[in-house]
Protein backbone atom coordinates (compact mmCIF):
# COMPACT_ATOMS: atom_id res chain seq x y z
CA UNK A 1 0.00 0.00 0.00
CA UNK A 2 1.25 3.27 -0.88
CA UNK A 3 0.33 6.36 1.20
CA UNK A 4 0.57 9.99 -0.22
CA UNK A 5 0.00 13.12 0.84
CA UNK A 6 -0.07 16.33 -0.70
CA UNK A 7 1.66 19.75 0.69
CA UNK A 8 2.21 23.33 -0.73
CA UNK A 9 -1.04 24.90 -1.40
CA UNK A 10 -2.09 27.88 -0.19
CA UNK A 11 -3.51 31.81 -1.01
CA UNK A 12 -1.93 32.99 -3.80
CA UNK A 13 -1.75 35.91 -5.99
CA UNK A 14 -2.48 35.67 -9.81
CA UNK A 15 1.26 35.77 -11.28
CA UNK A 16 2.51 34.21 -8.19
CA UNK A 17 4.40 30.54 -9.09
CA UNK A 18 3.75 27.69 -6.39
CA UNK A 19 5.49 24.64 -6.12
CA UNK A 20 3.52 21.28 -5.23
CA UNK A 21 5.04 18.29 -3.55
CA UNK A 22 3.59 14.77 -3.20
CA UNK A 23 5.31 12.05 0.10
CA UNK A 24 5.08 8.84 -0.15
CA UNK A 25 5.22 6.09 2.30
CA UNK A 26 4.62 2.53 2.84
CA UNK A 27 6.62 1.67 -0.56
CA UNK A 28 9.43 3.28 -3.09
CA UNK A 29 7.74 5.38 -5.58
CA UNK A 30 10.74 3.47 -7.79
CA UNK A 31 7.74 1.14 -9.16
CA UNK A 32 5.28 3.80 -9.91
CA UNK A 33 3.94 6.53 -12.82
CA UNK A 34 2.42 9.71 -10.76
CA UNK A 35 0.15 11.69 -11.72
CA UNK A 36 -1.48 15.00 -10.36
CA UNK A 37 -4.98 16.06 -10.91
CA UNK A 38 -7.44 19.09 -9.78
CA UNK A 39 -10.70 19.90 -8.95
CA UNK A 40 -12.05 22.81 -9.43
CA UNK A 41 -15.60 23.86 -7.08
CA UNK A 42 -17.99 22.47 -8.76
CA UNK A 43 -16.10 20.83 -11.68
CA UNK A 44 -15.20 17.32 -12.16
CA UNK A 45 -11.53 16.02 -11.23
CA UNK A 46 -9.33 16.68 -14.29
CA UNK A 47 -5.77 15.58 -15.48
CA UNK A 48 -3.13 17.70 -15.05
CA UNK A 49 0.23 15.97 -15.76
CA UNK A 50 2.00 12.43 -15.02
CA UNK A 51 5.55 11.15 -15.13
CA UNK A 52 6.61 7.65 -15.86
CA UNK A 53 8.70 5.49 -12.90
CA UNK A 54 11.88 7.23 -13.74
CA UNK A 55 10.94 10.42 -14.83
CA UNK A 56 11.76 10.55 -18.16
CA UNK A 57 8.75 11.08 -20.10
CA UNK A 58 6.34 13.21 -18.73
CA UNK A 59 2.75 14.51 -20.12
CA UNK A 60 0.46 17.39 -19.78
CA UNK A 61 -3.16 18.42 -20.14
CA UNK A 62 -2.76 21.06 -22.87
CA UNK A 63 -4.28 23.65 -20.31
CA UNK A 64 -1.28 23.98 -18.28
CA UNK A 65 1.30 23.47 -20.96
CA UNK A 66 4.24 25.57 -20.65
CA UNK A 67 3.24 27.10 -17.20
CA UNK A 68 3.44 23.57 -15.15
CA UNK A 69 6.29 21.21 -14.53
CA UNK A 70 5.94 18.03 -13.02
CA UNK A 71 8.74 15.98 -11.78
CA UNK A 72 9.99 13.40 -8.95
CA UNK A 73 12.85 12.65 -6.83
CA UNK A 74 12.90 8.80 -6.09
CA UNK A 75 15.74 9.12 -3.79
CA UNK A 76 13.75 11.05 -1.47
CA UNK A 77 10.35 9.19 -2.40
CA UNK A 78 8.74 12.30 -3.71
CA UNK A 79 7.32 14.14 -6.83
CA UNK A 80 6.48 17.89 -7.53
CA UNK A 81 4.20 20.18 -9.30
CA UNK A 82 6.19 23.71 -10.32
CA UNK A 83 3.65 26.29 -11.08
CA UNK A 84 4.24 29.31 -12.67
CA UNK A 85 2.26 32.60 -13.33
CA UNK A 86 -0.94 31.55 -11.59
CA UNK A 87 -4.19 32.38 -12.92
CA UNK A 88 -7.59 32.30 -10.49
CA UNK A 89 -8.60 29.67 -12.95
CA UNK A 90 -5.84 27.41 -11.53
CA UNK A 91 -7.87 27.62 -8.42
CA UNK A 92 -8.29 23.94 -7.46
CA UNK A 93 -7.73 20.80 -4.70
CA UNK A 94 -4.80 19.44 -6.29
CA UNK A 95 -4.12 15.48 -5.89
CA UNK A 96 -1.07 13.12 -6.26
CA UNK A 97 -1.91 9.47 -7.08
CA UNK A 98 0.38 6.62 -8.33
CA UNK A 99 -0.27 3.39 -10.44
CA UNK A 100 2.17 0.81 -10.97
CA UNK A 101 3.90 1.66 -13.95
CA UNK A 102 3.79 -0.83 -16.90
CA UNK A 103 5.14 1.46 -19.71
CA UNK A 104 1.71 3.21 -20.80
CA UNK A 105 0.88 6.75 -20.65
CA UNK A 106 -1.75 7.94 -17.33
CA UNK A 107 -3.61 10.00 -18.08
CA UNK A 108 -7.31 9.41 -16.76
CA UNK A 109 -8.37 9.17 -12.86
CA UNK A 110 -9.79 5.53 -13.60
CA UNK A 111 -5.35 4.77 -14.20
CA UNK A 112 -4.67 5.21 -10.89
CA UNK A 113 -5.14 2.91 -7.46
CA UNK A 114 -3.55 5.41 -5.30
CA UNK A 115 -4.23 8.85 -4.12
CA UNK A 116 -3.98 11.98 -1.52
CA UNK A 117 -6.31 13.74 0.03
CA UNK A 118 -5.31 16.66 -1.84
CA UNK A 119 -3.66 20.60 -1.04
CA UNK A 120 -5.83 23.41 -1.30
CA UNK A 121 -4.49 26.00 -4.13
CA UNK A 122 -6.85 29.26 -3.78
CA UNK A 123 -5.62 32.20 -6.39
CA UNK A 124 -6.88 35.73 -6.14
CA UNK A 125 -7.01 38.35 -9.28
């Protein structure tokens, strides 16, 4: 069983840059594609980006191209979210989750068997 939980969120200010990270316990992340998602209020729980077991292929939802950066650090069991020049609309519960990683590409909620309980990222105009 892997445990993860989510830190970094906060109030922002639009323009501000943020940086996300998801711990993990109970196994090494070593095995595992990540992925982070978001909810907005009253939206459904979208894709944001995911990284394969070693970290060298990474994907993003085409929203947050160029602004977002997802990566990991398997020595220290732990994967980020860079954010840069936040918009309100970025306003979300943001969520790490892991799968096994068998070589595809995760992209959809329905991927992944593990998950946070998510970091509050609030960002004011």
């Amino acid at each position: 069983q892997v445990q993860l939980v989510e830190s970094g969120g906060g109030l922002v200010q639009s323009g501000d840059s943020l940086r996300l990270s998801c711990a993990a316990s109970g196994d090494t992340l070593d095995s595992y594609a990540m992925g982070w998602f978001r909810q907005a209020p009253g939206e459904e729980r979208e894709f944001v980006a995911t990284i394969s077991r070693n970290g060298n292929r990474a994907y993003y939802a085409q929203s947050v191209k160029g602004r977002f950066t997802i990566s990991r650090d398997n020595s220290k069991n732990t994967m980020y979210l860079q954010i840069l020049v936040l918009k309100p609309a970025d306003t979300a519960i943001y969520y790490c989750a892991a799968t096994l990683d068998r070589g595809n590409t995760y992209g959809y909620s329905f991927d992944y068997n593990y998950w946070g309980r998510g970091t509050q990222v609030t960002v004011s105009s």
